[in-house]
C-alpha atoms as a PDB file:
ATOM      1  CA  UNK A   1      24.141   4.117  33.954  1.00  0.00           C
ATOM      2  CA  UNK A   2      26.428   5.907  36.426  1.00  0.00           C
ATOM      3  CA  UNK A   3      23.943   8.227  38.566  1.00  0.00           C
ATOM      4  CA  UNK A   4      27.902  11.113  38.715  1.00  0.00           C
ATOM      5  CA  UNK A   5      26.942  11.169  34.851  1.00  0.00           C
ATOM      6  CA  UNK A   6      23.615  11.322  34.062  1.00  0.00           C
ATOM      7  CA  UNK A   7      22.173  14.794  33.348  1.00  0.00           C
ATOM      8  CA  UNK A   8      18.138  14.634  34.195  1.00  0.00           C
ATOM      9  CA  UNK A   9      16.128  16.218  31.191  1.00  0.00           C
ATOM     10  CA  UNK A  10      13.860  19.159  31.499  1.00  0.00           C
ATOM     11  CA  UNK A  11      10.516  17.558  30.761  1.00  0.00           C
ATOM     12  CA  UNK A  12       8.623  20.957  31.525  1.00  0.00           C
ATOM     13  CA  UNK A  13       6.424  21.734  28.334  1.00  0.00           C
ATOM     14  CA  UNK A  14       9.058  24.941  27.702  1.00  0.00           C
ATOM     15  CA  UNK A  15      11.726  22.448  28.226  1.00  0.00           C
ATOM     16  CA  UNK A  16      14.425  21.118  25.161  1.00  0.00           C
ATOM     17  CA  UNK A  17      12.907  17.954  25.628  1.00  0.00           C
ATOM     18  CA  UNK A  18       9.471  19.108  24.607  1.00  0.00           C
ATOM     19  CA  UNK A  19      10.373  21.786  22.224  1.00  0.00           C
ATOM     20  CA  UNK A  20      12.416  19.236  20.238  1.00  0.00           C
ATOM     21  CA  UNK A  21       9.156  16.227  19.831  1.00  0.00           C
ATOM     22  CA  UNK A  22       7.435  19.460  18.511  1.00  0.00           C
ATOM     23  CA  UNK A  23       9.253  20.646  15.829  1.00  0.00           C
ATOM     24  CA  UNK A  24       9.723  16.681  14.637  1.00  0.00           C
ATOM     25  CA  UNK A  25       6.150  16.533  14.421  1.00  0.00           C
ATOM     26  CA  UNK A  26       5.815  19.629  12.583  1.00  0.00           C
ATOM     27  CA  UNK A  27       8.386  18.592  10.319  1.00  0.00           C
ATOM     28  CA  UNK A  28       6.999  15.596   9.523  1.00  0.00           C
ATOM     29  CA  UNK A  29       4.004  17.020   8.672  1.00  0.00           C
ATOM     30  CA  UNK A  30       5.740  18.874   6.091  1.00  0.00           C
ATOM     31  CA  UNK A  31       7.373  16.054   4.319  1.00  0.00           C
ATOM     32  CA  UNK A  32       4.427  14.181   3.822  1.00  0.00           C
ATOM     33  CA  UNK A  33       4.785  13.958   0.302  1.00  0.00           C
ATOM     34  CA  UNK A  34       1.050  12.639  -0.590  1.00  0.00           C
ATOM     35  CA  UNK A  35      -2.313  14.338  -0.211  1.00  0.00           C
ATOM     36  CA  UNK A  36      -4.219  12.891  -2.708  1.00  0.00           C
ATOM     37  CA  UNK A  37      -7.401  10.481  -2.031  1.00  0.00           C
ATOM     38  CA  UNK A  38      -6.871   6.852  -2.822  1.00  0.00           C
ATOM     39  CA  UNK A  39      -8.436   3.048  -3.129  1.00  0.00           C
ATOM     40  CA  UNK A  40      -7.458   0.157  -1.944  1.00  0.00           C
ATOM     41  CA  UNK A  41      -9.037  -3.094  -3.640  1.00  0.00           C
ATOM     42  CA  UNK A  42      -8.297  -5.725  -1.278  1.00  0.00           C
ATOM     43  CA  UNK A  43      -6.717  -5.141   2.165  1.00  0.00           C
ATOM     44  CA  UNK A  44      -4.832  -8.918   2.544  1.00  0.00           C
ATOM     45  CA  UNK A  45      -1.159  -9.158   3.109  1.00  0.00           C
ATOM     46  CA  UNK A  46      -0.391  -6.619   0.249  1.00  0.00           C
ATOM     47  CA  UNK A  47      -3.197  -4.067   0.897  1.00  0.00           C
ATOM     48  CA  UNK A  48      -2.982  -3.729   4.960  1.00  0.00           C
ATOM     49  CA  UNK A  49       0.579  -3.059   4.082  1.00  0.00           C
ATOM     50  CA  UNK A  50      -0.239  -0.387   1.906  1.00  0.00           C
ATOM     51  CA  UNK A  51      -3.157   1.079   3.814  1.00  0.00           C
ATOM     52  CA  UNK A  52      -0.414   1.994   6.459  1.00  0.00           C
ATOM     53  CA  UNK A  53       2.243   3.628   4.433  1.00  0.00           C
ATOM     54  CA  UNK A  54      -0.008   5.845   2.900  1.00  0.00           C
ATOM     55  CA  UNK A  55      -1.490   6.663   5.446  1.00  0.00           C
ATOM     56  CA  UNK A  56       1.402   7.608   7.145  1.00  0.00           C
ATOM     57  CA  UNK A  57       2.640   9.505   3.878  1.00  0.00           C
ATOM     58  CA  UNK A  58      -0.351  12.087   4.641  1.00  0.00           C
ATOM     59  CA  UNK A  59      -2.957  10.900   1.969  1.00  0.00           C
ATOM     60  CA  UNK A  60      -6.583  12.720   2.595  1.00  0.00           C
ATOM     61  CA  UNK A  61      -8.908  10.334   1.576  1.00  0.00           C
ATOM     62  CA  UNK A  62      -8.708   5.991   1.427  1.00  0.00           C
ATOM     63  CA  UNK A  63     -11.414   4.501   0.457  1.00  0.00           C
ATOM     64  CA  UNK A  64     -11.119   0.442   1.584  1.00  0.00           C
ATOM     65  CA  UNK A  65     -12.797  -2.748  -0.648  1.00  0.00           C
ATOM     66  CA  UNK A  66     -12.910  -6.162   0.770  1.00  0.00           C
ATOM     67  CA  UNK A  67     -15.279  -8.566   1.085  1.00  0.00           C
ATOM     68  CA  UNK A  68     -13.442 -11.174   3.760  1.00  0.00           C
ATOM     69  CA  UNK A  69     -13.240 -11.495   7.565  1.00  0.00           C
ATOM     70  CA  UNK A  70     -10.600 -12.169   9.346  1.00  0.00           C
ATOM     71  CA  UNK A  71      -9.062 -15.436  10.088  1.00  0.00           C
ATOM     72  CA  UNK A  72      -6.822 -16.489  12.858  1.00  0.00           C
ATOM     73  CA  UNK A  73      -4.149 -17.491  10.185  1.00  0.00           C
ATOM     74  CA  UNK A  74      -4.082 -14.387   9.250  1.00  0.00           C
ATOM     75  CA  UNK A  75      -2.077 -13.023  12.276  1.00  0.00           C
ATOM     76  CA  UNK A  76       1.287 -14.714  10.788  1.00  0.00           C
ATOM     77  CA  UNK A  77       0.430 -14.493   6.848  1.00  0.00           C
ATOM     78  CA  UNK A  78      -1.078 -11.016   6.664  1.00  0.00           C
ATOM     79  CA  UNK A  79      -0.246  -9.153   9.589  1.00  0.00           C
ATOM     80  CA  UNK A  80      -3.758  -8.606  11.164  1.00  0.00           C
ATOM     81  CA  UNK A  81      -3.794  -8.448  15.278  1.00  0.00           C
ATOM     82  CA  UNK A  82      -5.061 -10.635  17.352  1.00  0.00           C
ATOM     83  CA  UNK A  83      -8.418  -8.874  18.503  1.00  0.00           C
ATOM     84  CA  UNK A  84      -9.661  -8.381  14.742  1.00  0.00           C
ATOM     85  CA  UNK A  85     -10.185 -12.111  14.419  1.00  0.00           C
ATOM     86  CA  UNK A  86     -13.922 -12.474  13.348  1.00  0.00           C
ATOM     87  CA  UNK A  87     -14.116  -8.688  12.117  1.00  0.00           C
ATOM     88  CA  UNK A  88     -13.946  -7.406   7.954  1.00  0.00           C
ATOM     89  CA  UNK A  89     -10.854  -6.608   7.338  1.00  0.00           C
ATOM     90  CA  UNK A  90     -11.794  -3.378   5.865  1.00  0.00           C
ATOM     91  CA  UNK A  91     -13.647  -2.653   9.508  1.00  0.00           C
ATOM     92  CA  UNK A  92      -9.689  -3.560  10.999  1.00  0.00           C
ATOM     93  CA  UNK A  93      -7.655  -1.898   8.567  1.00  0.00           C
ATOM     94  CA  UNK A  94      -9.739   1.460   8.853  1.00  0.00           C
ATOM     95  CA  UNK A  95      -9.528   1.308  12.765  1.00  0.00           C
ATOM     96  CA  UNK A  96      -5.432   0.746  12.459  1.00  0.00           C
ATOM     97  CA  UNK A  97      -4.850   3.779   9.959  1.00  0.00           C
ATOM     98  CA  UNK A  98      -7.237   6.405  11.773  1.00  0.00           C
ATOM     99  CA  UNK A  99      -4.822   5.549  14.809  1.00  0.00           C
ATOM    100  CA  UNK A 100      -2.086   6.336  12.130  1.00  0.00           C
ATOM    101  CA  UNK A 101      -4.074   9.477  11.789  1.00  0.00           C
ATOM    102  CA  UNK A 102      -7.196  10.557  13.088  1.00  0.00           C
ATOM    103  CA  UNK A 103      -8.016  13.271  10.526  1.00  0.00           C
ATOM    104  CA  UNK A 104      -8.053  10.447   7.311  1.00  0.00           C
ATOM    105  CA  UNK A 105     -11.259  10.185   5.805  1.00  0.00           C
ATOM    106  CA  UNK A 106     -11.900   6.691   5.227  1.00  0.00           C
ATOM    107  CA  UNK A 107     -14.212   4.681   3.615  1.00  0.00           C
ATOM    108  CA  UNK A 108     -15.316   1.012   4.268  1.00  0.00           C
ATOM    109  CA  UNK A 109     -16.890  -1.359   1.460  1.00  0.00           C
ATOM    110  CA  UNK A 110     -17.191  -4.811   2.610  1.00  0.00           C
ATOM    111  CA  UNK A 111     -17.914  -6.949  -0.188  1.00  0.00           C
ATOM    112  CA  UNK A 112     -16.791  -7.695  -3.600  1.00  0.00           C
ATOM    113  CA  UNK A 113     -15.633  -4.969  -6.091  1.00  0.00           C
ATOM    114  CA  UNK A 114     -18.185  -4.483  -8.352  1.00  0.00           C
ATOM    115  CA  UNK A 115     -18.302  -2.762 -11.739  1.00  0.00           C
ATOM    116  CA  UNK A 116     -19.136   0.840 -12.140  1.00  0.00           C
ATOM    117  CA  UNK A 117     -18.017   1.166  -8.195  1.00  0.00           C
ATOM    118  CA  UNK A 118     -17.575   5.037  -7.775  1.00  0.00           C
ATOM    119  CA  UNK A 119     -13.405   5.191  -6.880  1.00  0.00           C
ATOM    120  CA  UNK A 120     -10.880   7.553  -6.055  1.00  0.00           C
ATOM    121  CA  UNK A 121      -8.806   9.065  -8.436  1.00  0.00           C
ATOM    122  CA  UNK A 122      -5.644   6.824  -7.583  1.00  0.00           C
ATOM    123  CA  UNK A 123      -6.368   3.076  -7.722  1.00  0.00           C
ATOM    124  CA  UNK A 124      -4.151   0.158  -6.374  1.00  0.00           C
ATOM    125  CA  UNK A 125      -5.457  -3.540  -6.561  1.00  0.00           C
ATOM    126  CA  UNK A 126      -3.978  -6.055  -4.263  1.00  0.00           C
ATOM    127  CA  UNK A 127      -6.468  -9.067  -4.675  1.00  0.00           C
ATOM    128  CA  UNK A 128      -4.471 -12.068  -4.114  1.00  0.00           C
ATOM    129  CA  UNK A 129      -6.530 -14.006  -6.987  1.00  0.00           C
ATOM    130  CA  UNK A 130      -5.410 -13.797 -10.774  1.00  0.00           C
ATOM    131  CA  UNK A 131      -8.625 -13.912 -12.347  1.00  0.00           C
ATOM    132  CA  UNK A 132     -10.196 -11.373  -9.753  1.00  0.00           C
ATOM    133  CA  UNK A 133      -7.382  -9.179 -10.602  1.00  0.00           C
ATOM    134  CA  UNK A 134      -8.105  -9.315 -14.491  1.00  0.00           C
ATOM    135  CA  UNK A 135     -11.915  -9.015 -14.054  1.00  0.00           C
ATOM    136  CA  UNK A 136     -11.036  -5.739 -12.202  1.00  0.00           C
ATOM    137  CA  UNK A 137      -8.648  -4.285 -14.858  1.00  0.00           C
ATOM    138  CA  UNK A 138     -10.968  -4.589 -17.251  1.00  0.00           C
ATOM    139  CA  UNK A 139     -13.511  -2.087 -15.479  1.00  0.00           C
ATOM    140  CA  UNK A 140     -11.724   0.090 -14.101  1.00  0.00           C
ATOM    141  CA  UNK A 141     -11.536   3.126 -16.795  1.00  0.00           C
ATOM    142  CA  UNK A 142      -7.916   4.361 -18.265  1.00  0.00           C
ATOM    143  CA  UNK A 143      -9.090   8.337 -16.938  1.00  0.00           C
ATOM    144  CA  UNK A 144      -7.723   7.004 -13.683  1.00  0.00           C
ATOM    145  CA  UNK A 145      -4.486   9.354 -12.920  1.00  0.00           C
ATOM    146  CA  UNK A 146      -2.771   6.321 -11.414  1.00  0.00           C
ATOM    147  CA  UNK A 147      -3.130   2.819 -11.447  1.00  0.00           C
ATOM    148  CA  UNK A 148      -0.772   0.142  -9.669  1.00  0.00           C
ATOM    149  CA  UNK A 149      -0.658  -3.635  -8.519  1.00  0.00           C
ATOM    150  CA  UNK A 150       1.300  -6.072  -6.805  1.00  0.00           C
ATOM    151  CA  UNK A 151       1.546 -10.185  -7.672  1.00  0.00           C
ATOM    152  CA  UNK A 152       3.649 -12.524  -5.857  1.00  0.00           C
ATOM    153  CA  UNK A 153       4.491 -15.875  -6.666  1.00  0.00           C
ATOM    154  CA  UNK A 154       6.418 -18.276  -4.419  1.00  0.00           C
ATOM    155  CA  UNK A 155       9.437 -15.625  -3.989  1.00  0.00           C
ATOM    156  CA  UNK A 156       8.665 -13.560  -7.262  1.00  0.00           C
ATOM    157  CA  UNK A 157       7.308 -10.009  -7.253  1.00  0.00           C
ATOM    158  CA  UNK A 158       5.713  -8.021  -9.938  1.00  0.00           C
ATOM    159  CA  UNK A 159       4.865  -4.472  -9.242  1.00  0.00           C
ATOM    160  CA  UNK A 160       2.837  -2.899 -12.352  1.00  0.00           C
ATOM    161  CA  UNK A 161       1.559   0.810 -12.714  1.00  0.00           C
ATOM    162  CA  UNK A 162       0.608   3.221 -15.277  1.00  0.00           C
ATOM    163  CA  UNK A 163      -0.695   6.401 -15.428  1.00  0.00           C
ATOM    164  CA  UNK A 164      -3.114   8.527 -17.187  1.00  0.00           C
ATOM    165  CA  UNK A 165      -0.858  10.163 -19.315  1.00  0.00           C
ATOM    166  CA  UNK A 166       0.764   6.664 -20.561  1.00  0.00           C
ATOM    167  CA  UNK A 167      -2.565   5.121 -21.990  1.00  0.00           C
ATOM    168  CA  UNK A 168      -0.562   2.470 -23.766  1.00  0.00           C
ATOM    169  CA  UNK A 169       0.867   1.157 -20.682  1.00  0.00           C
ATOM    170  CA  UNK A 170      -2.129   1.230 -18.888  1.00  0.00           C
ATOM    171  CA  UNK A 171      -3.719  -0.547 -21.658  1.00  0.00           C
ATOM    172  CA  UNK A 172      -1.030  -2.875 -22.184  1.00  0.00           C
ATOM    173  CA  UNK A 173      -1.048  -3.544 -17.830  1.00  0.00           C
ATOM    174  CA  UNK A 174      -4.517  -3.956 -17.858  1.00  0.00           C
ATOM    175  CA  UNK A 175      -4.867  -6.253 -20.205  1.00  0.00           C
ATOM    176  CA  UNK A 176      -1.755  -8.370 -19.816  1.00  0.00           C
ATOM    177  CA  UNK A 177      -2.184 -11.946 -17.439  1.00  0.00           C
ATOM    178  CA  UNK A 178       0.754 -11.850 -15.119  1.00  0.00           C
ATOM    179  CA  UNK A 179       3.600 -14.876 -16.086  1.00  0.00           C
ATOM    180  CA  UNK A 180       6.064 -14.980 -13.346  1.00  0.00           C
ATOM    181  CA  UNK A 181       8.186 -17.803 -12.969  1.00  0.00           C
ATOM    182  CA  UNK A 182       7.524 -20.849 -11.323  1.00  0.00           C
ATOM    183  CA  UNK A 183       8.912 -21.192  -7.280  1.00  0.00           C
ATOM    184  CA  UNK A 184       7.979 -22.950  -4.241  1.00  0.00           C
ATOM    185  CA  UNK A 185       5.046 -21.243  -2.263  1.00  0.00           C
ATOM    186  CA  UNK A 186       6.262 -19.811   0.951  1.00  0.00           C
ATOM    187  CA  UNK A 187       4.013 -20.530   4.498  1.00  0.00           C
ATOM    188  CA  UNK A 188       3.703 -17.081   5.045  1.00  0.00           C
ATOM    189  CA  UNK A 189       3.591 -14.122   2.001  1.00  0.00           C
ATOM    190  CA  UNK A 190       4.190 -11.045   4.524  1.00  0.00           C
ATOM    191  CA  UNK A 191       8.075 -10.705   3.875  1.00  0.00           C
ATOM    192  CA  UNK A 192       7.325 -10.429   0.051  1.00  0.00           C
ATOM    193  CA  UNK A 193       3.489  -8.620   0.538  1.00  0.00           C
ATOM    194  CA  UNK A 194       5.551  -6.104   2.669  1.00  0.00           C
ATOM    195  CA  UNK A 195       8.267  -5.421  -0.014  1.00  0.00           C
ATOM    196  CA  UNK A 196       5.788  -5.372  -2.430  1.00  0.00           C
ATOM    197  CA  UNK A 197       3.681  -2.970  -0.975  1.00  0.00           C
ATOM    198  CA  UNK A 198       7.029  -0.922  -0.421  1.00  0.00           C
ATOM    199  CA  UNK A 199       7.579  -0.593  -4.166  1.00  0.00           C
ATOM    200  CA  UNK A 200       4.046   0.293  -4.684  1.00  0.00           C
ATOM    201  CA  UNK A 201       4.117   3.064  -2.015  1.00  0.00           C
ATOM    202  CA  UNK A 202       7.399   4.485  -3.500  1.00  0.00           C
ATOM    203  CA  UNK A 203       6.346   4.373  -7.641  1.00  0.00           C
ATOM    204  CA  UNK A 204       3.282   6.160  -6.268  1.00  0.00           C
ATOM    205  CA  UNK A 205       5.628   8.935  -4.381  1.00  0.00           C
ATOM    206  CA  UNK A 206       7.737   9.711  -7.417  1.00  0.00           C
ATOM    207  CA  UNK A 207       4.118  10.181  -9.693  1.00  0.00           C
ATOM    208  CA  UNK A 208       2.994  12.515  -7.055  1.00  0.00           C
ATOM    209  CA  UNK A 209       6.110  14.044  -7.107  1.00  0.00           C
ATOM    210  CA  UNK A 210       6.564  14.589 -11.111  1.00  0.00           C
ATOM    211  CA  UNK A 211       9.525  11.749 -11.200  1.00  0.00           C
ATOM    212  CA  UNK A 212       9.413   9.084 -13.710  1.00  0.00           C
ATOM    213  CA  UNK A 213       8.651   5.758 -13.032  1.00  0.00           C
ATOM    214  CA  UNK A 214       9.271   1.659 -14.534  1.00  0.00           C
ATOM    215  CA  UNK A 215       5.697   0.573 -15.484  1.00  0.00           C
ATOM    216  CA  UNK A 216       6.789  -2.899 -14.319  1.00  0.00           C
ATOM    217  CA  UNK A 217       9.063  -4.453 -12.171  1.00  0.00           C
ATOM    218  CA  UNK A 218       9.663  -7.663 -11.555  1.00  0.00           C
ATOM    219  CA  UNK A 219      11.748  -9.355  -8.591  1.00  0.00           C
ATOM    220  CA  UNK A 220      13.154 -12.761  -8.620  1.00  0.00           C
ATOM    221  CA  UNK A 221      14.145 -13.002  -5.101  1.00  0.00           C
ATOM    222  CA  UNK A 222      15.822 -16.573  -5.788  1.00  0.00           C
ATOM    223  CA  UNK A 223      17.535 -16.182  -8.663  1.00  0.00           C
ATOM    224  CA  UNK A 224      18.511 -12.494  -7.724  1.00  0.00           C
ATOM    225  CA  UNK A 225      17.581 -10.835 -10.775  1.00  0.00           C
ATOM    226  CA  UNK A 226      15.228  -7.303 -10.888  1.00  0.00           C
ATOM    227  CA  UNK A 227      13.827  -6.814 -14.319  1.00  0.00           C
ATOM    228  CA  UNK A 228      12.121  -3.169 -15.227  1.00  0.00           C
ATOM    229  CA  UNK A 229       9.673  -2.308 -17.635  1.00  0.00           C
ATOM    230  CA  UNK A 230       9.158   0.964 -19.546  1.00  0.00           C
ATOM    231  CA  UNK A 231       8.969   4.012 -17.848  1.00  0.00           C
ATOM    232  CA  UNK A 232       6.077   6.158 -17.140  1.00  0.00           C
ATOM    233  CA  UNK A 233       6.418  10.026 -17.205  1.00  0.00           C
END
């Protein structure tokens, strides 16, 4: 940079410098569109994802179930740093989102989710195992306001949710065995855990924020095709 042109920045707390980073924070904190209290069942590639985005969207309350540690593989396939090999990745993923924000209220169950669990209102499963994911369907009551999940296979995504109001659909999710099409595994899920997590973050957003939303969604990635389902709200 030419020293003739460069105009040194007032970086006195009164200074533009320091008044600007202010007001972005405050308005920020106004736009964070979530503030309701949420679970997480299963905190792999697809959950840690998801653990982060809403915490940064401002939610008040996560409550965290897992019942693995983690591995060193799980630095490239699920995102997990290097200094939380050997810990639960509940005991990780809480650590990472109170840095997010300090104030969150989080909750740490390591072990398997078990039936009759007491959960938050809003419910999101991410357990990378089929029949795991069906088992927990089946108890985990319709009353729920919201209710979402994410299923990749080799470069497929399906994104399901239903709400409260839309008993049918939840019924009709819950009960339903995922059939994606058959593709070639991938080394590493975290691309597709990340976008997945994405679409769960934002159907969750536009129920918060009284918009309607596809109960299912479905993303072939290889063949380039994006399927919806029917629409909640």
């Amino acid at each position: 940079m030419n020293d003739r042109n460069y105009k040194k920045r007032d970086r006195s707390p009164s200074g533009n410098h320091f008044a600007g980073r202010t007001a972005t924070k405050m308005q920020l904190k106004e736009r964070r569109p979530l503030t309701e209290s949420v679970t997480l069942i299963g905190v792999g590639a697809v959950g840690r994802q998801m653990a982060i985005l809403l915490t940064a969207q401002g939610i008040r309350k996560l409550q965290l179930i897992d019942g693995q540690v983690v591995q060193r593989r799980h630095i490239c396939t699920q995102g997990f740093l290097a200094d939380d090999v050997g810990r639960p990745k509940v005991h990780a993923v809480a650590d990472l989102c109170q840095q997010i924000d300090p104030h969150l209220d989080v909750s740490e169950e390591f072990g398997r989710f078990r039936s009759g669990m007491p959960l938050h209102g809003i419910v999101f499963c991410c357990a990378s195992k089929d029949s795991v994911r069906t088992r927990i369907r089946r108890s985990v009551k319709a009353e729920h306001p919201f209710w979402g999940e994410a299923v990749i296979q080799g470069e497929v995504i399906r994104v399901a949710t239903a709400t409260s109001s839309h008993r049918s659909n939840f019924a009709s999710t819950a009960a339903a065995e995922v059939n994606l099409p058959a593709g070639k595994e991938l080394k590493s899920k975290l691309p597709l855990a990340t976008m997945a997590a994405a679409l769960l973050v934002r159907q969750f957003i536009r129920f918060a924020e009284g918009l309607p939303n596809e109960g299912d969604i479905v993303i072939d990635l290889v063949a380039g095709k994006y399927l919806r389902g029917p629409t909640n709200g």
